[in-house]
PDB file of N, CA and C in Angstrom:
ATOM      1  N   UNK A   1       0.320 -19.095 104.748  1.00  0.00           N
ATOM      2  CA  UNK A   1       0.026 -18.444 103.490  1.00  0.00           C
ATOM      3  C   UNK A   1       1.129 -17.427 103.197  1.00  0.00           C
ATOM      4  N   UNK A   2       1.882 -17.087 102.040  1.00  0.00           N
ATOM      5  CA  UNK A   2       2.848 -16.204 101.646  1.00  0.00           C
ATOM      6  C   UNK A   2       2.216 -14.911 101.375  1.00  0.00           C
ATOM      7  N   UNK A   3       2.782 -14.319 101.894  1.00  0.00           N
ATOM      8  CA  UNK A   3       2.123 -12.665 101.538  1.00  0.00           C
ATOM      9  C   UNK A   3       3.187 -11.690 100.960  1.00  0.00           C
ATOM     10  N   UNK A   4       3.237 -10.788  99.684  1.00  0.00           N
ATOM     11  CA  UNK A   4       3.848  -9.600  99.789  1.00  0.00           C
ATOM     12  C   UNK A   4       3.731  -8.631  99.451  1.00  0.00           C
ATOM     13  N   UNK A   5       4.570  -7.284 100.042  1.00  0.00           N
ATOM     14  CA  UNK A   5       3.711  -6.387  99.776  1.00  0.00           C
ATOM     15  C   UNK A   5       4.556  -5.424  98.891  1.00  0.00           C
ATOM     16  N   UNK A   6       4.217  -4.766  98.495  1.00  0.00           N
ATOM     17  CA  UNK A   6       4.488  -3.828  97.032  1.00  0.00           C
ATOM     18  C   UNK A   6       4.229  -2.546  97.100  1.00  0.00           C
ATOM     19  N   UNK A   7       5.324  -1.161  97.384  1.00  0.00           N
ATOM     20  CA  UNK A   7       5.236   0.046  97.499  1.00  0.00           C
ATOM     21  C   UNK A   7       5.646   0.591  96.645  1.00  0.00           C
ATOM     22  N   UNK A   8       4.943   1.366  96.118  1.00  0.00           N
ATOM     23  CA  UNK A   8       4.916   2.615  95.083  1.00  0.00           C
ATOM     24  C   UNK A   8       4.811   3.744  95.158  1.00  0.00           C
ATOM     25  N   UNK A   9       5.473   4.968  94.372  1.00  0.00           N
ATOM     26  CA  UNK A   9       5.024   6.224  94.894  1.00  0.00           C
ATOM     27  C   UNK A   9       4.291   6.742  93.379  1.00  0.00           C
ATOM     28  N   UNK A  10       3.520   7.172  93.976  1.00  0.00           N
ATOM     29  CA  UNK A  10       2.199   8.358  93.120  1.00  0.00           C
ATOM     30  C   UNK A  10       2.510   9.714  93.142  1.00  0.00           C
ATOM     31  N   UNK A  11       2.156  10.640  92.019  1.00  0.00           N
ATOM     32  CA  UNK A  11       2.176  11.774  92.278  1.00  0.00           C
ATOM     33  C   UNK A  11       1.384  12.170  91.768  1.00  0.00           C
ATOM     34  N   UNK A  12       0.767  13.628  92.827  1.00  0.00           N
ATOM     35  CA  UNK A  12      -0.410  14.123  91.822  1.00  0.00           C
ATOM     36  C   UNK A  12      -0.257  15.628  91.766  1.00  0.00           C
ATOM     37  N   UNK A  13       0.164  15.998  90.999  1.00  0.00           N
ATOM     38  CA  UNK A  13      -0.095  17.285  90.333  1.00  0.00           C
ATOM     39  C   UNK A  13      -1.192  18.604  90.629  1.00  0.00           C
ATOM     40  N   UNK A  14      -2.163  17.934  91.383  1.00  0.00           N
ATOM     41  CA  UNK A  14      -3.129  18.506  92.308  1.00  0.00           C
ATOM     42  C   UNK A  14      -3.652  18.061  93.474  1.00  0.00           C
ATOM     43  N   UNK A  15      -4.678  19.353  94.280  1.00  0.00           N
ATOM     44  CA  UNK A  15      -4.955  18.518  95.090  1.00  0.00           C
ATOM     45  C   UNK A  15      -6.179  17.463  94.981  1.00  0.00           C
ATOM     46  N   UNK A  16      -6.683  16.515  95.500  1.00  0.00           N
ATOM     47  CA  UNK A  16      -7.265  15.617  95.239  1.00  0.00           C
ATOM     48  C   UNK A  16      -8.125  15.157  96.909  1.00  0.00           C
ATOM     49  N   UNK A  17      -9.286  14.389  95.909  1.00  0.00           N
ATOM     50  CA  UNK A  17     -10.085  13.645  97.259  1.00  0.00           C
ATOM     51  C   UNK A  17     -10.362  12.408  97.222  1.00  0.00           C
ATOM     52  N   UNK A  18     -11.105  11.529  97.951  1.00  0.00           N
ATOM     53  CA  UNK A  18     -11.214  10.356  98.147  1.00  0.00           C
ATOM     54  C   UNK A  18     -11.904   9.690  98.989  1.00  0.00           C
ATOM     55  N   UNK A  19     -12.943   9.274  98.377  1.00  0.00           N
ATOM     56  CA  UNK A  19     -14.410   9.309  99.451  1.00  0.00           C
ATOM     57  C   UNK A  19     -14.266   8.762 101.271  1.00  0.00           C
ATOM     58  N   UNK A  20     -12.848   7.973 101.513  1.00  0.00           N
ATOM     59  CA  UNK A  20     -13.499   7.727 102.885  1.00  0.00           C
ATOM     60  C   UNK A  20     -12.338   9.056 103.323  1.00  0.00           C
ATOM     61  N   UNK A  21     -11.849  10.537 103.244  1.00  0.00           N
ATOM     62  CA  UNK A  21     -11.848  11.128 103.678  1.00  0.00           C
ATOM     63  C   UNK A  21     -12.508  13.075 103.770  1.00  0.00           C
ATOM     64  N   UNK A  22     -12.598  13.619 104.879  1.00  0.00           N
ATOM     65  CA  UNK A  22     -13.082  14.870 104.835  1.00  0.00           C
ATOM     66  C   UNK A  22     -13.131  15.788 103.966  1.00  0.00           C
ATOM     67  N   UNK A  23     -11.682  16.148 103.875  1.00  0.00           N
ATOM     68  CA  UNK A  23     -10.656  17.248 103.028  1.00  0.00           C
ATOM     69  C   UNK A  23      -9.585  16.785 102.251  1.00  0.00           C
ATOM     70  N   UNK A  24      -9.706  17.632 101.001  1.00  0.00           N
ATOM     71  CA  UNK A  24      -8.548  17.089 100.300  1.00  0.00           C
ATOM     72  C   UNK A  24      -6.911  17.236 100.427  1.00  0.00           C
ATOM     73  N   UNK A  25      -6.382  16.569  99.989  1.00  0.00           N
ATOM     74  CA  UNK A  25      -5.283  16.374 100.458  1.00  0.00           C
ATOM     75  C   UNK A  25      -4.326  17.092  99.372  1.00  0.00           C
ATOM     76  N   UNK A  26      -3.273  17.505  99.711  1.00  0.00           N
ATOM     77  CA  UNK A  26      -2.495  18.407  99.228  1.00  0.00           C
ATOM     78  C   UNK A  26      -1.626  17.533  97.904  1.00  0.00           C
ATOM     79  N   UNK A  27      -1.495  18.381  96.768  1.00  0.00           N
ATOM     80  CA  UNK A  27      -0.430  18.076  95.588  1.00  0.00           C
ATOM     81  C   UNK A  27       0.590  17.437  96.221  1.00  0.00           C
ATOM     82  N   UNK A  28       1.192  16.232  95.618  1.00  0.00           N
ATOM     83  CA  UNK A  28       2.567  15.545  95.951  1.00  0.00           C
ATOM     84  C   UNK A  28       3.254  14.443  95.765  1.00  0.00           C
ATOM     85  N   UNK A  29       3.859  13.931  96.284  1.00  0.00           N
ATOM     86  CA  UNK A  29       4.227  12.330  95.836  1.00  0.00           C
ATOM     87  C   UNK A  29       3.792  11.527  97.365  1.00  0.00           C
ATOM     88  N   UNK A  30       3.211  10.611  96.924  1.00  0.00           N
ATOM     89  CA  UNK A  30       2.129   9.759  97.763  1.00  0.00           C
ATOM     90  C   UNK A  30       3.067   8.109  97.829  1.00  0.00           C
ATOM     91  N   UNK A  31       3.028   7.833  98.952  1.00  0.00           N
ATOM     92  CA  UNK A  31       3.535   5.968  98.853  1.00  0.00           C
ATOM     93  C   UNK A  31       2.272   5.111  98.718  1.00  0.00           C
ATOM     94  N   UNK A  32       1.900   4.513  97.905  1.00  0.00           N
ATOM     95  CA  UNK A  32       0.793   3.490  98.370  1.00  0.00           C
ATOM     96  C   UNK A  32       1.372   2.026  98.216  1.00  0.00           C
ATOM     97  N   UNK A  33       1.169   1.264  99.166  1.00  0.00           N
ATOM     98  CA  UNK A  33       1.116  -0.147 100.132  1.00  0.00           C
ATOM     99  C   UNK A  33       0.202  -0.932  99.513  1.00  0.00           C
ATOM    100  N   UNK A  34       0.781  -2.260  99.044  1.00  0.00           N
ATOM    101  CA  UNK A  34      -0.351  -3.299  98.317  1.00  0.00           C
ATOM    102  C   UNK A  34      -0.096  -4.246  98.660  1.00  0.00           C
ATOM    103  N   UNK A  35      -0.848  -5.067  99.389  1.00  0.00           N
ATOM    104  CA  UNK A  35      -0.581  -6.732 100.413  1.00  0.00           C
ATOM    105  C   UNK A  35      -1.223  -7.472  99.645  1.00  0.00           C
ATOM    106  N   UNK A  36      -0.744  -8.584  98.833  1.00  0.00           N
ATOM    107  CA  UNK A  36      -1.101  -9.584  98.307  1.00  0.00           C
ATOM    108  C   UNK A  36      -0.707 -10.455  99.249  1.00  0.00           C
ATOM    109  N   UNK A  37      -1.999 -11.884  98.846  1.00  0.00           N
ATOM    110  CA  UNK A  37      -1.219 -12.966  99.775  1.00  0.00           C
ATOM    111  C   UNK A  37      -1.349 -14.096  98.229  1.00  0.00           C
ATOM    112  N   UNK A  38      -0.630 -15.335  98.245  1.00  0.00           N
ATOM    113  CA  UNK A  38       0.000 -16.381  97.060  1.00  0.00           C
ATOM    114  C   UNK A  38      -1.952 -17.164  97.291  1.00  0.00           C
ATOM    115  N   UNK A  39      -2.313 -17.295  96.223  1.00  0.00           N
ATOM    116  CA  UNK A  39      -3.353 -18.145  95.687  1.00  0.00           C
ATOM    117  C   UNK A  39      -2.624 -20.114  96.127  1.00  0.00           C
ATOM    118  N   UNK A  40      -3.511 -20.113  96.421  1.00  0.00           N
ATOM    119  CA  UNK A  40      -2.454 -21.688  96.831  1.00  0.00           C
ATOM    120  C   UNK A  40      -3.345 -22.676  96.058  1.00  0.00           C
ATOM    121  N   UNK A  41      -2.841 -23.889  95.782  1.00  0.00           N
ATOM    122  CA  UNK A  41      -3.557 -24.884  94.483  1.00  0.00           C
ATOM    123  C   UNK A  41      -3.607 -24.678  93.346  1.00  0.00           C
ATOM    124  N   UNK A  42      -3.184 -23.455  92.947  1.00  0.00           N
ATOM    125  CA  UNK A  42      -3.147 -23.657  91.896  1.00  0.00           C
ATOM    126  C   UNK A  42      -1.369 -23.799  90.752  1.00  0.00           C
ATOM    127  N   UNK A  43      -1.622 -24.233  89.675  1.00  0.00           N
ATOM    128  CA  UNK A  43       0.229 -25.061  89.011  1.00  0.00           C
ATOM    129  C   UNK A  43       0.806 -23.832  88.704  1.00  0.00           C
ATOM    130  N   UNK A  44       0.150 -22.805  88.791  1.00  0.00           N
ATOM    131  CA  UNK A  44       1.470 -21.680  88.654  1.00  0.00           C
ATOM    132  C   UNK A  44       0.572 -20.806  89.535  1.00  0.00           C
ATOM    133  N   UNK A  45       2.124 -19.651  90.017  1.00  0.00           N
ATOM    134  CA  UNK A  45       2.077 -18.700  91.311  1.00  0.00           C
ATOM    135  C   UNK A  45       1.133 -17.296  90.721  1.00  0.00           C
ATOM    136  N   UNK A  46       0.040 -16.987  91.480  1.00  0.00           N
ATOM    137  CA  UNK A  46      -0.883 -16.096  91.603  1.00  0.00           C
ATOM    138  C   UNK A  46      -1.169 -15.510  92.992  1.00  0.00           C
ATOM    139  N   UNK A  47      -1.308 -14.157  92.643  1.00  0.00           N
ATOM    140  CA  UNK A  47      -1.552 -13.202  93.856  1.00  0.00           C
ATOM    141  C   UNK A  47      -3.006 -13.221  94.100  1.00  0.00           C
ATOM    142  N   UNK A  48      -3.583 -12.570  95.219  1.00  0.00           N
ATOM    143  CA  UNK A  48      -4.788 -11.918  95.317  1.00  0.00           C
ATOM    144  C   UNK A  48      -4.430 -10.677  96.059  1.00  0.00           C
ATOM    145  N   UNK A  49      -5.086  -9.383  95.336  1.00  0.00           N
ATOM    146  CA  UNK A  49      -4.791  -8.181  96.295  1.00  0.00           C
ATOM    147  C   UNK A  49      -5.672  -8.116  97.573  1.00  0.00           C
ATOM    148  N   UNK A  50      -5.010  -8.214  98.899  1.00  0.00           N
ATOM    149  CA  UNK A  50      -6.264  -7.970 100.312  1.00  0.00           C
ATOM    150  C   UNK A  50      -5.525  -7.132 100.751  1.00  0.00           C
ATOM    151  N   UNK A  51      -5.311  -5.734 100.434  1.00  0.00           N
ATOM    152  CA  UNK A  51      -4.865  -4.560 100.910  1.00  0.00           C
ATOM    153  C   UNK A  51      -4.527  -3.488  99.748  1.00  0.00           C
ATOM    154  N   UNK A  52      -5.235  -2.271 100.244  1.00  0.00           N
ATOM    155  CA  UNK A  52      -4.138  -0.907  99.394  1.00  0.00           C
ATOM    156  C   UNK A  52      -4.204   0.236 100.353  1.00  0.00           C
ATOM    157  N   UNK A  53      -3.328   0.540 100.713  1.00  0.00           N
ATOM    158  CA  UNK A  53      -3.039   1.671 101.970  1.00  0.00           C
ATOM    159  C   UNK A  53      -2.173   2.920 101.058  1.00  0.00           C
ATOM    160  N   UNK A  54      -2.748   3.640 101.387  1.00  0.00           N
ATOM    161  CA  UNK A  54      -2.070   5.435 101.071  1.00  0.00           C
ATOM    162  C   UNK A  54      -1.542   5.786 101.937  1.00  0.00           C
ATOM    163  N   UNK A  55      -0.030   5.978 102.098  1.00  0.00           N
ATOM    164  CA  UNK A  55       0.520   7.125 103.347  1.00  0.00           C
ATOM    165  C   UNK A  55       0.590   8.391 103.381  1.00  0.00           C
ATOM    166  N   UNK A  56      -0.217   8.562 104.960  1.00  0.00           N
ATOM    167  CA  UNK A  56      -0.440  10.262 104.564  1.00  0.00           C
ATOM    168  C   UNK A  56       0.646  10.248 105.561  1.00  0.00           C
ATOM    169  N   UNK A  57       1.169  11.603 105.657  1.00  0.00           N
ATOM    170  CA  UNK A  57       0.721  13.199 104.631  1.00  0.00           C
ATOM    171  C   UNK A  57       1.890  12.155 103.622  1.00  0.00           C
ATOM    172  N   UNK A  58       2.004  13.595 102.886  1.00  0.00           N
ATOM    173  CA  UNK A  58       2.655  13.304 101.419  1.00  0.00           C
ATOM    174  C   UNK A  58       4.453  12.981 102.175  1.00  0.00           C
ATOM    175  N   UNK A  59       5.190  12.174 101.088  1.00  0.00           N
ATOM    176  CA  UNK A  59       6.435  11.854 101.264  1.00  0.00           C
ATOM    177  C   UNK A  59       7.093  13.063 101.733  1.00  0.00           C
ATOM    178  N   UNK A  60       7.084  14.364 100.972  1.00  0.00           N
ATOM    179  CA  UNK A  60       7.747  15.174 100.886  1.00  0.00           C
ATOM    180  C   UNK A  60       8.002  16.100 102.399  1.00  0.00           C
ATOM    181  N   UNK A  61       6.707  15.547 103.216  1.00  0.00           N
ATOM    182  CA  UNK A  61       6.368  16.246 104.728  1.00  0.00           C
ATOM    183  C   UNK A  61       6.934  15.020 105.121  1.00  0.00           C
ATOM    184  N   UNK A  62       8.375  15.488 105.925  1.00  0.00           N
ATOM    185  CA  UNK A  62       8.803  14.273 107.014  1.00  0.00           C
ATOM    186  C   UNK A  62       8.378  15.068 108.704  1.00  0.00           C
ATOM    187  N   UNK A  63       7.413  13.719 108.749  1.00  0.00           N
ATOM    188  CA  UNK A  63       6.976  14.239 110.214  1.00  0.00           C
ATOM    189  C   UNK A  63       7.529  12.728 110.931  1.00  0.00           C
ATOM    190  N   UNK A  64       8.126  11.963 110.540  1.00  0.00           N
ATOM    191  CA  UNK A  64       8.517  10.956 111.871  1.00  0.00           C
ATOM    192  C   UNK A  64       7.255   9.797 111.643  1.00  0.00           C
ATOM    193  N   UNK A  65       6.023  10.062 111.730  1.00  0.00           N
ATOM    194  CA  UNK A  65       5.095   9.362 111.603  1.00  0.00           C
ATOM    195  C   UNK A  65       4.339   8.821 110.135  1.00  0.00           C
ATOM    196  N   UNK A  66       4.226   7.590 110.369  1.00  0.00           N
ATOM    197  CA  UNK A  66       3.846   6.960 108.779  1.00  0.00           C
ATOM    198  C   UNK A  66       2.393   6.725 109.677  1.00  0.00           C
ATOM    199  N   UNK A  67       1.085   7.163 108.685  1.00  0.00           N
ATOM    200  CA  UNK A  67      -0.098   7.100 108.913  1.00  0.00           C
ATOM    201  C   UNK A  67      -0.455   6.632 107.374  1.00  0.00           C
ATOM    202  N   UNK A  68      -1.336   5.535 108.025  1.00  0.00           N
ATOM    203  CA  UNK A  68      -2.070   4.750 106.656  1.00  0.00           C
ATOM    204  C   UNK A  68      -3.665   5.121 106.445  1.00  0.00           C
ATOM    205  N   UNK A  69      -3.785   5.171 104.915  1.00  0.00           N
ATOM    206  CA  UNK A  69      -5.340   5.048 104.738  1.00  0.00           C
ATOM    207  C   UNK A  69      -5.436   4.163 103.679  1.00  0.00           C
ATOM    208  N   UNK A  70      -6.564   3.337 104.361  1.00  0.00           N
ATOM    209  CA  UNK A  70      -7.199   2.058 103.325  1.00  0.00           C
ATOM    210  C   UNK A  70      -7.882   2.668 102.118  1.00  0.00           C
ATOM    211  N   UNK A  71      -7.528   2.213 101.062  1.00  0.00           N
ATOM    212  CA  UNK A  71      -8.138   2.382  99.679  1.00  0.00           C
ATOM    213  C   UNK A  71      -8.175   1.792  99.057  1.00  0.00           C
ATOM    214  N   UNK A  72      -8.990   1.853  97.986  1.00  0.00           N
ATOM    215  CA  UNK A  72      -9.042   0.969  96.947  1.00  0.00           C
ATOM    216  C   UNK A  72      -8.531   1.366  95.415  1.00  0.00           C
ATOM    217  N   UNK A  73      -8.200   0.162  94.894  1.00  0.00           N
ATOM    218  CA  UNK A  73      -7.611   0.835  93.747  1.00  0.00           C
ATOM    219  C   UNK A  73      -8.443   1.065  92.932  1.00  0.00           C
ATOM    220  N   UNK A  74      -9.610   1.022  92.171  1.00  0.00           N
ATOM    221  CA  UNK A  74     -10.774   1.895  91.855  1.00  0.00           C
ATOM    222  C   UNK A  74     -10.119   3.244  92.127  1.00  0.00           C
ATOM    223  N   UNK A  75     -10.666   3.546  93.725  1.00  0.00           N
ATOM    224  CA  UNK A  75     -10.261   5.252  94.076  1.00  0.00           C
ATOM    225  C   UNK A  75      -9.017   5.766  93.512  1.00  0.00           C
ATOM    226  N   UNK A  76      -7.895   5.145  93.854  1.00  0.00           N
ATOM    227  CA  UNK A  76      -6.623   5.595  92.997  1.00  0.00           C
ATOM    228  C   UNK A  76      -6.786   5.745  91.830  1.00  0.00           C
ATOM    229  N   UNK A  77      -6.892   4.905  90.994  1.00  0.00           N
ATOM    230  CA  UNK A  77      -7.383   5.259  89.463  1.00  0.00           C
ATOM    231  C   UNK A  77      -8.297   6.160  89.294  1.00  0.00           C
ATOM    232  N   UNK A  78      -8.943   6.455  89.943  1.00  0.00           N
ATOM    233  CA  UNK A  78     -10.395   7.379  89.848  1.00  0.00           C
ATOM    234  C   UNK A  78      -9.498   9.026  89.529  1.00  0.00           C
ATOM    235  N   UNK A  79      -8.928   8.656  90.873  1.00  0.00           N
ATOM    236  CA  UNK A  79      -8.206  10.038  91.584  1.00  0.00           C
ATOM    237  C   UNK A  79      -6.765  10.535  90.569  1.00  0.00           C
ATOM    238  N   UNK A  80      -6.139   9.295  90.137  1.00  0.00           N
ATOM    239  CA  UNK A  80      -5.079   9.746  89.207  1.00  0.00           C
ATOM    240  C   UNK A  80      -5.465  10.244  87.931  1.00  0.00           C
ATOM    241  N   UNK A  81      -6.628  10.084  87.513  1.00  0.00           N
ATOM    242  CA  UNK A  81      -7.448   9.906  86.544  1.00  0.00           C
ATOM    243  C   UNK A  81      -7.603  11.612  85.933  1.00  0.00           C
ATOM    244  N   UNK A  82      -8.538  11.717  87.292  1.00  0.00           N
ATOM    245  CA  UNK A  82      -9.072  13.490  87.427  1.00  0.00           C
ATOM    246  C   UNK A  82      -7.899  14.681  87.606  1.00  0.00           C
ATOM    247  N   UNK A  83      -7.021  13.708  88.011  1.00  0.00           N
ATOM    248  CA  UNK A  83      -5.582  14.935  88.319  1.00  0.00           C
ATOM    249  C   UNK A  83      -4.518  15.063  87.051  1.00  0.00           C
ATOM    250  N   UNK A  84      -5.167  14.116  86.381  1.00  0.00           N
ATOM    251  CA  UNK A  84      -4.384  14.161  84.558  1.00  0.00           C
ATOM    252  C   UNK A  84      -5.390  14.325  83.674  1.00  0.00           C
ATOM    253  N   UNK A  85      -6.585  14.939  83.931  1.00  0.00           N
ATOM    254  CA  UNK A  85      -7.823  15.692  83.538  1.00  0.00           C
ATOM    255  C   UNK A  85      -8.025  14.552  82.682  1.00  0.00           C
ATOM    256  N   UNK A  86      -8.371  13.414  82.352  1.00  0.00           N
ATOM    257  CA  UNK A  86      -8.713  12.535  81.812  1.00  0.00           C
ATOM    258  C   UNK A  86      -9.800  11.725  82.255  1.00  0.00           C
ATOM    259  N   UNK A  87     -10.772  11.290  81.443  1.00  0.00           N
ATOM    260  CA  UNK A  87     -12.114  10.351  82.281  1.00  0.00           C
ATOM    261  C   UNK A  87     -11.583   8.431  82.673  1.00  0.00           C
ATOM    262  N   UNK A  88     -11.682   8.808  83.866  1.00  0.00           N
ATOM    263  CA  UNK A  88     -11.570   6.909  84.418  1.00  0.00           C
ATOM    264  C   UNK A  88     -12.040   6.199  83.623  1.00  0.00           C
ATOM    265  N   UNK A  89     -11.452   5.927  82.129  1.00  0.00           N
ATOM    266  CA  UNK A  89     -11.813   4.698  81.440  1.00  0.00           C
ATOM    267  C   UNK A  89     -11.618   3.242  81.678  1.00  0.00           C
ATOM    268  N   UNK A  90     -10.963   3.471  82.521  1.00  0.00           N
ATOM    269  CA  UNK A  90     -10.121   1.812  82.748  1.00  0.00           C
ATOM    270  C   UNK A  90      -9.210   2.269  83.987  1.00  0.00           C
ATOM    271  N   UNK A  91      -8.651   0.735  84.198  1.00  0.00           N
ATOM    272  CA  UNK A  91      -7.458   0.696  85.181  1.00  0.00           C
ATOM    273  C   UNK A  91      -6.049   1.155  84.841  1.00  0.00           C
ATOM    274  N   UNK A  92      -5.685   2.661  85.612  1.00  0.00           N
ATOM    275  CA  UNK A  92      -4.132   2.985  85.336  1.00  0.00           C
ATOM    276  C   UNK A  92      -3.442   2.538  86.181  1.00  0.00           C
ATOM    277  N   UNK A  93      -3.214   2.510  87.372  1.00  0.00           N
ATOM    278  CA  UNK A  93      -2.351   1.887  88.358  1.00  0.00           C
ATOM    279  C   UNK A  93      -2.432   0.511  88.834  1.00  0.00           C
ATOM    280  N   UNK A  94      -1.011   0.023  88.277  1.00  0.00           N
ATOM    281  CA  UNK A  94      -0.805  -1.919  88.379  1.00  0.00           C
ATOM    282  C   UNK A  94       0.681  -1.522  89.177  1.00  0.00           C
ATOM    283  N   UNK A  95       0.663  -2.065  90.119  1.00  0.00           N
ATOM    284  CA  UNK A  95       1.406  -2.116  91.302  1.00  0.00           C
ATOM    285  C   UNK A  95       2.916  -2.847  90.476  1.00  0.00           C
TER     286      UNK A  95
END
């Protein structure tokens, strides 16, 4: 099966939360990780998303270590949403 994956950086203007963690996480520019793998059978090429990972801490903290958190893009949109004081009407982040 073909898989690829697609990194982006986010920034948020505040700090922000995200239900599968404790405490919120500090203002910054964020990488998030998106693993599609290729839809197969069908006459033209289609993705399916089976991954979205957030790297903590923020880009801007180089600690040597890349630590991932699973998310969903719901939550991202949710979260970019509230940090540009705007209500989650829809989907903002397309990889």
């Amino acid at each position: 099966m073909t898989e690829r994956t697609t990194e982006t950086e986010i920034t948020f203007a505040h700090a922000f939360s995200l239900d599968s963690l404790v405490e919120a996480l500090q203002a910054g520019t964020y990488r998030l990780v998106v693993d599609e793998e290729l839809i197969e059978g069908l006459s033209f090429p289609a993705y399916r998303r089976v991954a979205t990972h957030l790297e903590i801490p923020a880009i801007a903290i180089a600690t040597g270590k890349r630590q991932f958190l699973q998310v969903t893009s719901k939550e991202i949109d949710e979260a970019l949403a509230a940090d540009a004081g705007r209500p989650p009407d829809g989907p903002r982040f397309v990889p």
